[in-house]
N, C-alpha and C. Protein backbone atom coordinates (compact mmCIF):
# COMPACT_ATOMS: atom_id res chain seq x y z
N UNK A 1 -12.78 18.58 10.82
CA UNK A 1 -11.67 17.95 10.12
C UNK A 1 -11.87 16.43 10.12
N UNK A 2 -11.64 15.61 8.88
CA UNK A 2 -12.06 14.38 8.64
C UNK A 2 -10.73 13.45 9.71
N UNK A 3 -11.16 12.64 10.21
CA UNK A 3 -10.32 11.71 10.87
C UNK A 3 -10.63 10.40 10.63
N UNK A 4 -10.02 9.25 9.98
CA UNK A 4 -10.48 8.12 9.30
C UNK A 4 -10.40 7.09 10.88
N UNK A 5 -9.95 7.71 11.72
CA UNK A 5 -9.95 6.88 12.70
C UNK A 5 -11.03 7.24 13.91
N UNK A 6 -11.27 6.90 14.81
CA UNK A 6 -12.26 7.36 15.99
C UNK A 6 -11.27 7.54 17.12
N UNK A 7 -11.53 8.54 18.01
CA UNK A 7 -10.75 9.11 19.31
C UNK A 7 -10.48 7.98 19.86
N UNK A 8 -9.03 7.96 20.50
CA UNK A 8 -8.09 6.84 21.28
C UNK A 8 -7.82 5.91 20.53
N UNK A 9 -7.56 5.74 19.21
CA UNK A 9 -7.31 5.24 18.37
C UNK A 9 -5.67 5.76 17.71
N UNK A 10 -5.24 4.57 17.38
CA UNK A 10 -4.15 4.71 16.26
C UNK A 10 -3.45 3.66 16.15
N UNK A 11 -2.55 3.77 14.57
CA UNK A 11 -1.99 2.94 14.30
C UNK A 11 -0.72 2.86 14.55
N UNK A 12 0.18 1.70 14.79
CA UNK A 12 1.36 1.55 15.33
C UNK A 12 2.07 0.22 14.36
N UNK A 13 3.51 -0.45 14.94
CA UNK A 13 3.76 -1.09 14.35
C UNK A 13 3.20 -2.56 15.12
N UNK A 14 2.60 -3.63 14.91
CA UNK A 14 1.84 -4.95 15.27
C UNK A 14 2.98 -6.17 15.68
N UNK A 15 3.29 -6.43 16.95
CA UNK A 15 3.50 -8.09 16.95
C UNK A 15 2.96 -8.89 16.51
N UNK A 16 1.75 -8.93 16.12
CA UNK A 16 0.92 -9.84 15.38
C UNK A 16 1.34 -9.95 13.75
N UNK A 17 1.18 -8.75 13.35
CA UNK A 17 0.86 -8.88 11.89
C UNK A 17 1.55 -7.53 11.12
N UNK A 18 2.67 -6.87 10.62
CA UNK A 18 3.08 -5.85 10.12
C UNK A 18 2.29 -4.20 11.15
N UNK A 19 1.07 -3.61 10.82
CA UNK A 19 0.57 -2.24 11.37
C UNK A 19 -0.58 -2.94 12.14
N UNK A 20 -0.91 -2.34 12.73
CA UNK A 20 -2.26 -2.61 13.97
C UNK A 20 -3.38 -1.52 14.64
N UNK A 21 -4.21 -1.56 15.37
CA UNK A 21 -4.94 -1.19 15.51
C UNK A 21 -4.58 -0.67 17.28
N UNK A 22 -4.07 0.24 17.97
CA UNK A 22 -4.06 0.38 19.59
C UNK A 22 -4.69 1.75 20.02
N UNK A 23 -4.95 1.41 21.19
CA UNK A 23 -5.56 2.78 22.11
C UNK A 23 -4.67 3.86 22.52
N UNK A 24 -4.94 4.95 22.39
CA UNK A 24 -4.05 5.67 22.90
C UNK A 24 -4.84 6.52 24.34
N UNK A 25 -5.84 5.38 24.95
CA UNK A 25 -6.49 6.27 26.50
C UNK A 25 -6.94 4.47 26.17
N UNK A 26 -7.59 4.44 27.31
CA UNK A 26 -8.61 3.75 28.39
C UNK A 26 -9.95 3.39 27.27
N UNK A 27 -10.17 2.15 27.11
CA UNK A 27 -11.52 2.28 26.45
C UNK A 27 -12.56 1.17 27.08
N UNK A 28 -13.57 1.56 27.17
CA UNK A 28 -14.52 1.18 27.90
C UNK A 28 -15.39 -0.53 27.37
N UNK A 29 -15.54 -1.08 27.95
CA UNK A 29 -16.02 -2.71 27.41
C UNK A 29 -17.44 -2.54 26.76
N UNK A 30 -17.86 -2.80 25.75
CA UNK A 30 -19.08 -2.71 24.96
C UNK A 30 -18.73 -1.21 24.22
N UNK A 31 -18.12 -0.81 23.83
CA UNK A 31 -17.51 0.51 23.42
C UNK A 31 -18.14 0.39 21.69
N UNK A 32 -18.62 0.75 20.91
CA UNK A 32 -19.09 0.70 19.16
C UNK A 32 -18.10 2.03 18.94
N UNK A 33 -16.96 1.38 18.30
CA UNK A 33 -15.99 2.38 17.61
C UNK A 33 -15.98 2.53 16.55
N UNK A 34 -17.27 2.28 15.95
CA UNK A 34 -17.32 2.20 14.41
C UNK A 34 -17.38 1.58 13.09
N UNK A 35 -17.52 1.77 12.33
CA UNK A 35 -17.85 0.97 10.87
C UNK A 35 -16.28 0.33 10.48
N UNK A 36 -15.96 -1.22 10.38
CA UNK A 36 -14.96 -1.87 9.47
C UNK A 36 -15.17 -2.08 8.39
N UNK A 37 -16.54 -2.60 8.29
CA UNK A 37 -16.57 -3.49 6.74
C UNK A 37 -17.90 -2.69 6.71
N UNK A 38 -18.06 -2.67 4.94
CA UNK A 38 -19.55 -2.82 4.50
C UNK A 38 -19.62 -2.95 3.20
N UNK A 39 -20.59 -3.72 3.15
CA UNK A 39 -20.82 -4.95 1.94
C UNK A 39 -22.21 -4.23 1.32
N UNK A 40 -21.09 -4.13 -0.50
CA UNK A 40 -22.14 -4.00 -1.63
C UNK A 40 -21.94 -4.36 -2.30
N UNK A 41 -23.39 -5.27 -2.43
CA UNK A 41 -23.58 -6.55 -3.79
C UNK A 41 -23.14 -7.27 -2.98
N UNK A 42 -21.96 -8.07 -3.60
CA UNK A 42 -21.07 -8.89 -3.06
C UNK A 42 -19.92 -8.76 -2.86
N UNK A 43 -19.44 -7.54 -2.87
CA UNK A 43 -18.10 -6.63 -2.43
C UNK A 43 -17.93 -6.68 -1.03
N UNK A 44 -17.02 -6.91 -0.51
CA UNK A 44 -16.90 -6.30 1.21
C UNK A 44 -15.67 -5.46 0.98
N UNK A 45 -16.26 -3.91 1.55
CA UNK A 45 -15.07 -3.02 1.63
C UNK A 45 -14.80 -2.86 3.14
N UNK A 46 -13.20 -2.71 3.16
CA UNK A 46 -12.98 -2.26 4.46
C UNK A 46 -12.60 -0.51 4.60
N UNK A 47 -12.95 -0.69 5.97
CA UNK A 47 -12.53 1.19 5.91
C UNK A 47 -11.93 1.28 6.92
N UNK A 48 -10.62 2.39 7.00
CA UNK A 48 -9.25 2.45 7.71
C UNK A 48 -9.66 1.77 9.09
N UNK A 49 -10.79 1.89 9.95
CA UNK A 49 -10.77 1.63 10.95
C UNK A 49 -10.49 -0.24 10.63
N UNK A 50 -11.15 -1.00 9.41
CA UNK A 50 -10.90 -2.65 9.64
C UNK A 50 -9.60 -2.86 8.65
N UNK A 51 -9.05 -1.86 8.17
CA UNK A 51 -8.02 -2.14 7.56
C UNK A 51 -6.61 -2.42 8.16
N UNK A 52 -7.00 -2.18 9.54
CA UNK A 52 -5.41 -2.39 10.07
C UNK A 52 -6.14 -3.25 11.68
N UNK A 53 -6.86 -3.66 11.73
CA UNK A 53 -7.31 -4.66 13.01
C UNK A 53 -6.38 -6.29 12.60
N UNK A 54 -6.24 -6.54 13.57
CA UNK A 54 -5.44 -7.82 13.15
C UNK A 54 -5.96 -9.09 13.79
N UNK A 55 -5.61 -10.04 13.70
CA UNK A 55 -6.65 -10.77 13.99
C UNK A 55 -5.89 -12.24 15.19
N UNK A 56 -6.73 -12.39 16.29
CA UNK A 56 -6.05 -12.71 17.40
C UNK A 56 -7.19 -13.66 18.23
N UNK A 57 -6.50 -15.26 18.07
CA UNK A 57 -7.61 -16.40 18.62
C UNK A 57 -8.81 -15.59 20.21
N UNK A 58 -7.86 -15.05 20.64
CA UNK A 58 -8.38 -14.22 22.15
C UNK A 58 -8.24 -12.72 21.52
N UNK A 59 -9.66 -12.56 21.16
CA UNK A 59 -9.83 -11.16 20.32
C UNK A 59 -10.38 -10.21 21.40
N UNK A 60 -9.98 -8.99 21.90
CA UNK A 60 -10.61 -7.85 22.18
C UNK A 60 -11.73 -7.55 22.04
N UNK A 61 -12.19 -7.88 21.08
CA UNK A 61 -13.06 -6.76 20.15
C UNK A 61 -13.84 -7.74 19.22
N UNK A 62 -15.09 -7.52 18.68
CA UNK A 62 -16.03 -8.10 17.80
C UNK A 62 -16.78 -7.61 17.00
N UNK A 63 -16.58 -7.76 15.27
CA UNK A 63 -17.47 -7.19 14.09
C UNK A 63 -18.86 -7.68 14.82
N UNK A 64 -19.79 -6.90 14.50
CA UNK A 64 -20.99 -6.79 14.60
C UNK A 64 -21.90 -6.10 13.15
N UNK A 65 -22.80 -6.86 13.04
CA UNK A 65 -23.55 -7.02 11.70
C UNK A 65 -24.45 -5.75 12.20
N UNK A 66 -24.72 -4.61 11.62
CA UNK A 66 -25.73 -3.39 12.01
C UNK A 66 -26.82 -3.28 10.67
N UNK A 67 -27.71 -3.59 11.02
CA UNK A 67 -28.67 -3.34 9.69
C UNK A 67 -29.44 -2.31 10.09
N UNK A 68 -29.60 -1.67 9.07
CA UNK A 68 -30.65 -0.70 8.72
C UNK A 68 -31.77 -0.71 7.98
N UNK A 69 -32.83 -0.59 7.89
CA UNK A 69 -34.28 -1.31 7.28
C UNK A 69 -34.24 -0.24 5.97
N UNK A 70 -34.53 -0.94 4.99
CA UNK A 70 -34.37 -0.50 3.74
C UNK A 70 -32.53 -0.19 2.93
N UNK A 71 -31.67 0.11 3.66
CA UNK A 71 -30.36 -0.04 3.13
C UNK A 71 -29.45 -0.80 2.34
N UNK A 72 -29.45 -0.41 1.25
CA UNK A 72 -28.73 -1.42 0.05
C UNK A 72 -27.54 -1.76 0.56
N UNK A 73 -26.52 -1.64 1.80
CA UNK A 73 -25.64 -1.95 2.08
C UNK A 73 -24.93 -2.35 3.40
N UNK A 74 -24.56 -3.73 3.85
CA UNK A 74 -25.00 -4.35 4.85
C UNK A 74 -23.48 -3.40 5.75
N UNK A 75 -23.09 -3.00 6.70
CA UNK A 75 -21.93 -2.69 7.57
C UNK A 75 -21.85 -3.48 8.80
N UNK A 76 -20.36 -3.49 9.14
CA UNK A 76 -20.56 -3.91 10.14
C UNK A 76 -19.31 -2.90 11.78
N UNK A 77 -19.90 -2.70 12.26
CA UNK A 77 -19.06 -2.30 13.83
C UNK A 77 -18.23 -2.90 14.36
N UNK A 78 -17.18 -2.01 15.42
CA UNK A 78 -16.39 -3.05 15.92
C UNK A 78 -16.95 -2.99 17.31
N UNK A 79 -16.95 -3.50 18.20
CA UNK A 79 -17.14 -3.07 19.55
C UNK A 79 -16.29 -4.16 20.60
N UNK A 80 -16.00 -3.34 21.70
CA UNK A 80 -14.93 -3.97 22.32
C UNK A 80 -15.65 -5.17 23.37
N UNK A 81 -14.93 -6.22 23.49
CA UNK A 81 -15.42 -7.44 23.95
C UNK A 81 -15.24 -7.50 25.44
N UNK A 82 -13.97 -6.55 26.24
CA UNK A 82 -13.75 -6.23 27.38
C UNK A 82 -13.08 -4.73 27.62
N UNK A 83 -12.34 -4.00 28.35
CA UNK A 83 -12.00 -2.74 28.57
C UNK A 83 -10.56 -2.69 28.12
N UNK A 84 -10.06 -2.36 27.78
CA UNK A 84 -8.93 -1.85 26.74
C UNK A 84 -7.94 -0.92 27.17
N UNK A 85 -6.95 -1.37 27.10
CA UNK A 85 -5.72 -0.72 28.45
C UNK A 85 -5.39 0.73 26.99
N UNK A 86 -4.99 1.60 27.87
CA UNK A 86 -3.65 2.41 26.62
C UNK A 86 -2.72 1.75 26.52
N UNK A 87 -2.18 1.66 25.02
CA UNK A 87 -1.53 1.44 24.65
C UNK A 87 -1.57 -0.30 24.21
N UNK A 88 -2.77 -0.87 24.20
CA UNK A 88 -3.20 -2.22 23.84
C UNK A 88 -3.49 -2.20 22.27
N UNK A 89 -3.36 -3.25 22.17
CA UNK A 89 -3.49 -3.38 20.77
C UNK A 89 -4.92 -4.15 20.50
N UNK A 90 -5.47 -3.25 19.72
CA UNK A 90 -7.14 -4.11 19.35
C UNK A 90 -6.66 -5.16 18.44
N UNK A 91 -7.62 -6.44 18.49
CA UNK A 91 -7.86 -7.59 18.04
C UNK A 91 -9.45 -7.93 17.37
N UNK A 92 -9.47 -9.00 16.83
CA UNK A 92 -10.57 -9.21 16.22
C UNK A 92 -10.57 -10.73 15.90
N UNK A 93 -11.24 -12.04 15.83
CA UNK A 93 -10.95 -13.26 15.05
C UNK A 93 -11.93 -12.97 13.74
N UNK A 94 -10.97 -13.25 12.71
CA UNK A 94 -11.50 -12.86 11.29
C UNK A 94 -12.71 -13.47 11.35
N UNK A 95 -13.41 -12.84 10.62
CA UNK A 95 -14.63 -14.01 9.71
C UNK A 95 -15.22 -13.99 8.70
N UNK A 96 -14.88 -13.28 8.13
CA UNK A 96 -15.00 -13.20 6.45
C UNK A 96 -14.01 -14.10 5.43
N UNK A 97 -12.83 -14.38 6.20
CA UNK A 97 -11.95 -15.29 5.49
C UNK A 97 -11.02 -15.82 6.12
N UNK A 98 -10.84 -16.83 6.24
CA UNK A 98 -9.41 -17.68 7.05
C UNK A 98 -8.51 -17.23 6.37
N UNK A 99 -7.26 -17.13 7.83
CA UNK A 99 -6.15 -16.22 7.88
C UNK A 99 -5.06 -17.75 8.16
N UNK A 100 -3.96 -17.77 7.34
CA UNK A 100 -3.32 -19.12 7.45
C UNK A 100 -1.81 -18.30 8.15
N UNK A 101 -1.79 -19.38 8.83
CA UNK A 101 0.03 -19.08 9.48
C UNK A 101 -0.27 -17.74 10.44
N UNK A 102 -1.15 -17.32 11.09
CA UNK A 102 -1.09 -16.21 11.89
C UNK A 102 -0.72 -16.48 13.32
N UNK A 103 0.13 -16.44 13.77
CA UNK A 103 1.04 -16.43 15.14
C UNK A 103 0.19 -15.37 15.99
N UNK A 104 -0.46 -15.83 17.01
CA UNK A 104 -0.82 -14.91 17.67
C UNK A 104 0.11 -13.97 19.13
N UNK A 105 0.21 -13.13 19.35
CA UNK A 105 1.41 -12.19 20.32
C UNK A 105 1.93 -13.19 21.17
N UNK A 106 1.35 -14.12 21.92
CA UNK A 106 1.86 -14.84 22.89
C UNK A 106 2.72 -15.63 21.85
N UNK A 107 2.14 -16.46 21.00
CA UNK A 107 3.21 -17.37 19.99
C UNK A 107 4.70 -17.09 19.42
N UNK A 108 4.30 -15.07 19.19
CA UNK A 108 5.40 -14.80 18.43
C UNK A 108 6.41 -14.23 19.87
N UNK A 109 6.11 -13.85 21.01
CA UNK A 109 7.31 -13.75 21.95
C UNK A 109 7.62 -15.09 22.44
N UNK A 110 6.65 -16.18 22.05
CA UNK A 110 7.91 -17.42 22.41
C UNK A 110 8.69 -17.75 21.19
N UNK A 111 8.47 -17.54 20.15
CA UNK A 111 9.84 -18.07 19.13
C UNK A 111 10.41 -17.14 19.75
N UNK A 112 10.62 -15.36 20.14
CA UNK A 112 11.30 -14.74 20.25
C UNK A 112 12.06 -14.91 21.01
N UNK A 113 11.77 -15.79 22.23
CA UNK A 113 12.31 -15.97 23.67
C UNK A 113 13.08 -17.22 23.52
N UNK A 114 12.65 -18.09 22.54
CA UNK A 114 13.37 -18.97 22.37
C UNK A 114 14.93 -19.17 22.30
N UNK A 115 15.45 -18.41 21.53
CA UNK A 115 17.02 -18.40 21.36
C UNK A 115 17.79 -17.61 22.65
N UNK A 116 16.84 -16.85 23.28
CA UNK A 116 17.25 -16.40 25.16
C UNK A 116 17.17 -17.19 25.75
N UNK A 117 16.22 -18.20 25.56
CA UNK A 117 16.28 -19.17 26.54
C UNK A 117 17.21 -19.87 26.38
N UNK A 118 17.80 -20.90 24.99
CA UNK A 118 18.80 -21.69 24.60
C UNK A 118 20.28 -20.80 25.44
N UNK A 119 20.04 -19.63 24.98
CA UNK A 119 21.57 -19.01 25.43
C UNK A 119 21.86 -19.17 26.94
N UNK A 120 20.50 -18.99 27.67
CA UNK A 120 20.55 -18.85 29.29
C UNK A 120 20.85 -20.08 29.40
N UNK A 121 20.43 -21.38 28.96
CA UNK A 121 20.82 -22.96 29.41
C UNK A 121 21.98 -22.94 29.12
N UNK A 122 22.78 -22.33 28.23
CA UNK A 122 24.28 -22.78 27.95
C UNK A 122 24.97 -22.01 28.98
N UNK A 123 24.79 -20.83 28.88
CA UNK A 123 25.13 -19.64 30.42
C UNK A 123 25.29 -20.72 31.54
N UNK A 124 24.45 -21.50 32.41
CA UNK A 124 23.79 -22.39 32.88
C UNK A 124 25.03 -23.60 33.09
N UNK A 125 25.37 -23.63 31.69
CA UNK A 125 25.82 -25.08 31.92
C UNK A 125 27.46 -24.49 31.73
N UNK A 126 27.87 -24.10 31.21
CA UNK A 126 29.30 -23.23 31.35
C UNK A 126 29.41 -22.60 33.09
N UNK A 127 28.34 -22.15 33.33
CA UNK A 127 28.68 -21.05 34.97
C UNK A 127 29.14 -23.01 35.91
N UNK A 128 28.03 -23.87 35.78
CA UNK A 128 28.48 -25.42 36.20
C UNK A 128 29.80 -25.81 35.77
N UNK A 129 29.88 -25.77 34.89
CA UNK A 129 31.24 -26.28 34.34
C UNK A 129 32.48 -25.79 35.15
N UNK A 130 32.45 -24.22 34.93
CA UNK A 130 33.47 -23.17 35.74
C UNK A 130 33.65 -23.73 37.25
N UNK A 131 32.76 -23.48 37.76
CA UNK A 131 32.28 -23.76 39.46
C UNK A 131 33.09 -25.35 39.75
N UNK A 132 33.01 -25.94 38.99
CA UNK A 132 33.69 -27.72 39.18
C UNK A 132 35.05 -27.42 38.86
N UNK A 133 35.59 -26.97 37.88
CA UNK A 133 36.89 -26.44 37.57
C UNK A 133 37.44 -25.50 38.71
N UNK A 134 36.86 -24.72 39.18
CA UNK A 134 37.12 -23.98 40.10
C UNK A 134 37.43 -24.78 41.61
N UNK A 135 36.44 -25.54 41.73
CA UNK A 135 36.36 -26.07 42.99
C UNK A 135 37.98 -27.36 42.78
N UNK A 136 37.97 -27.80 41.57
CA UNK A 136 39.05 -28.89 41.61
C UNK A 136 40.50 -28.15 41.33
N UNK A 137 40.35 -26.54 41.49
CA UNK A 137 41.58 -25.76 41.46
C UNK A 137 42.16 -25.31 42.99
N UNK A 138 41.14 -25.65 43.69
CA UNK A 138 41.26 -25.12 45.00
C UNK A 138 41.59 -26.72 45.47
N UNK A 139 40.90 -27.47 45.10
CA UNK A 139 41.36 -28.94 45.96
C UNK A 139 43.03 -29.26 45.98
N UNK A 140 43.61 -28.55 44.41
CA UNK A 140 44.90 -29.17 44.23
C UNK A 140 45.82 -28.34 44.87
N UNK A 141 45.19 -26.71 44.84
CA UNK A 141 46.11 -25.78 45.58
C UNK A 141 46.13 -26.64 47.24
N UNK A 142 45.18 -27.08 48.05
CA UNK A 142 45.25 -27.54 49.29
C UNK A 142 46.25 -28.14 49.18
N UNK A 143 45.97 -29.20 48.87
CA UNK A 143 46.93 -30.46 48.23
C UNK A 143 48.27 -30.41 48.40
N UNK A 144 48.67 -29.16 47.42
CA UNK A 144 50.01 -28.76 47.71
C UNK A 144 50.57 -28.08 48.19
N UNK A 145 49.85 -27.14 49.22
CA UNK A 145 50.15 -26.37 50.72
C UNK A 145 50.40 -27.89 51.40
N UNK A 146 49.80 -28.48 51.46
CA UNK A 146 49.67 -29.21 52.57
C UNK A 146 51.13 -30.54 52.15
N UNK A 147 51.40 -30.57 50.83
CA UNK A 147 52.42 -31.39 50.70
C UNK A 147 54.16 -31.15 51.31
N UNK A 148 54.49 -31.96 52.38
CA UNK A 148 55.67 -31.82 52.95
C UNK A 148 57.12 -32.93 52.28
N UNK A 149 58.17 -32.30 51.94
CA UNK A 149 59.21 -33.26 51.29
C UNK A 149 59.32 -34.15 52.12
N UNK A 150 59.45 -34.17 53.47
CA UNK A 150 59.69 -34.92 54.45
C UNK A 150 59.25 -36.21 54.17
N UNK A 151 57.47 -35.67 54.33
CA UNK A 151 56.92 -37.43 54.44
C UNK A 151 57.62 -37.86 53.29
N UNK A 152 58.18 -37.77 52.20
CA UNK A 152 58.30 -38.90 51.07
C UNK A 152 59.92 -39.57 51.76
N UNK A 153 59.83 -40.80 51.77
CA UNK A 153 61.00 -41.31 52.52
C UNK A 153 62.20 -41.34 51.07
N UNK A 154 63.23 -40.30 51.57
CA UNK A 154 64.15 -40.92 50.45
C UNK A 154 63.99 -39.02 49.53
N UNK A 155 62.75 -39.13 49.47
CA UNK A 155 62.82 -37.96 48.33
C UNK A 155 63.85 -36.45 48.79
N UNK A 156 64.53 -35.61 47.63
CA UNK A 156 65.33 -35.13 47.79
C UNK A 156 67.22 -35.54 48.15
N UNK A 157 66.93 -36.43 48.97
CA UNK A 157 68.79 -36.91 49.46
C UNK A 157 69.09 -37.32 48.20
């Protein structure tokens, strides 16, 4: 049965970039999972396996140029650059064409974290706020336990 993908493979939804490329087991460092690209004439086609790799300054994984002696058509492999957790998402840094505005995973959970963080500083500065209000609610309650009509000379008669 045809499988456009190679074992421990599949696609999911990408922090990086819309669909992606992740493991579904353990994959081994120097691993050749197969054909992405291959170039005829001056065509570069991709095939499902480079059609959904996304592309990440600290890449996983690396196209590799495979020639074959006499072959009208150049391909290239992916193979993994270190060992590959389940459930990781494969990477690649393009090189067939610059990719503009690409946020790489670490980039896009800090915009994400960003507006948690703003909220936790205000959390922060309200819980301060309370705590001083609080503390100058207890100073005045003393205050006026402790206030006797007596001492005021005169007050009340």
């Amino acid at each position: 049965m045809y499988n456009p993908l190679p074992p421990r493979l599949t696609i999911k939804p990408s922090l990086i970039s819309g669909l992606g490329l992740f493991a579904t087991a353990g994959i081994a460092q120097g691993t050749n999972l197969g054909t992405t690209h291959i170039k005829v004439d001056d065509t570069i086609f991709r095939t499902p396996l480079g059609g959904f790799i996304n592309c990440d300054e600290n890449a996983n994984c690396v196209k590799v140029e495979m020639s074959t002696e006499g072959s009208v058509a150049a391909k290239w492999n992916l193979l993994t650059l270190r060992n590959i957790n389940n459930g990781e998402e494969l990477t690649l840094k393009y090189t067939f064409y610059s990719v503009k505005n690409v946020k790489t995973v670490s980039e896009k959970l800090q915009d994400e974290l960003e507006p948690i963080k703003d909220f936790l500083e205000e959390a922060e500065k309200e819980k301060e706020e309370l705590e001083e209000s609080y503390q100058e609610a207890l100073r005045q309650t003393r205050e006026r336990k402790n206030f006797h009509p007596k001492a005021m000379d005169g007050y009340g008669e």
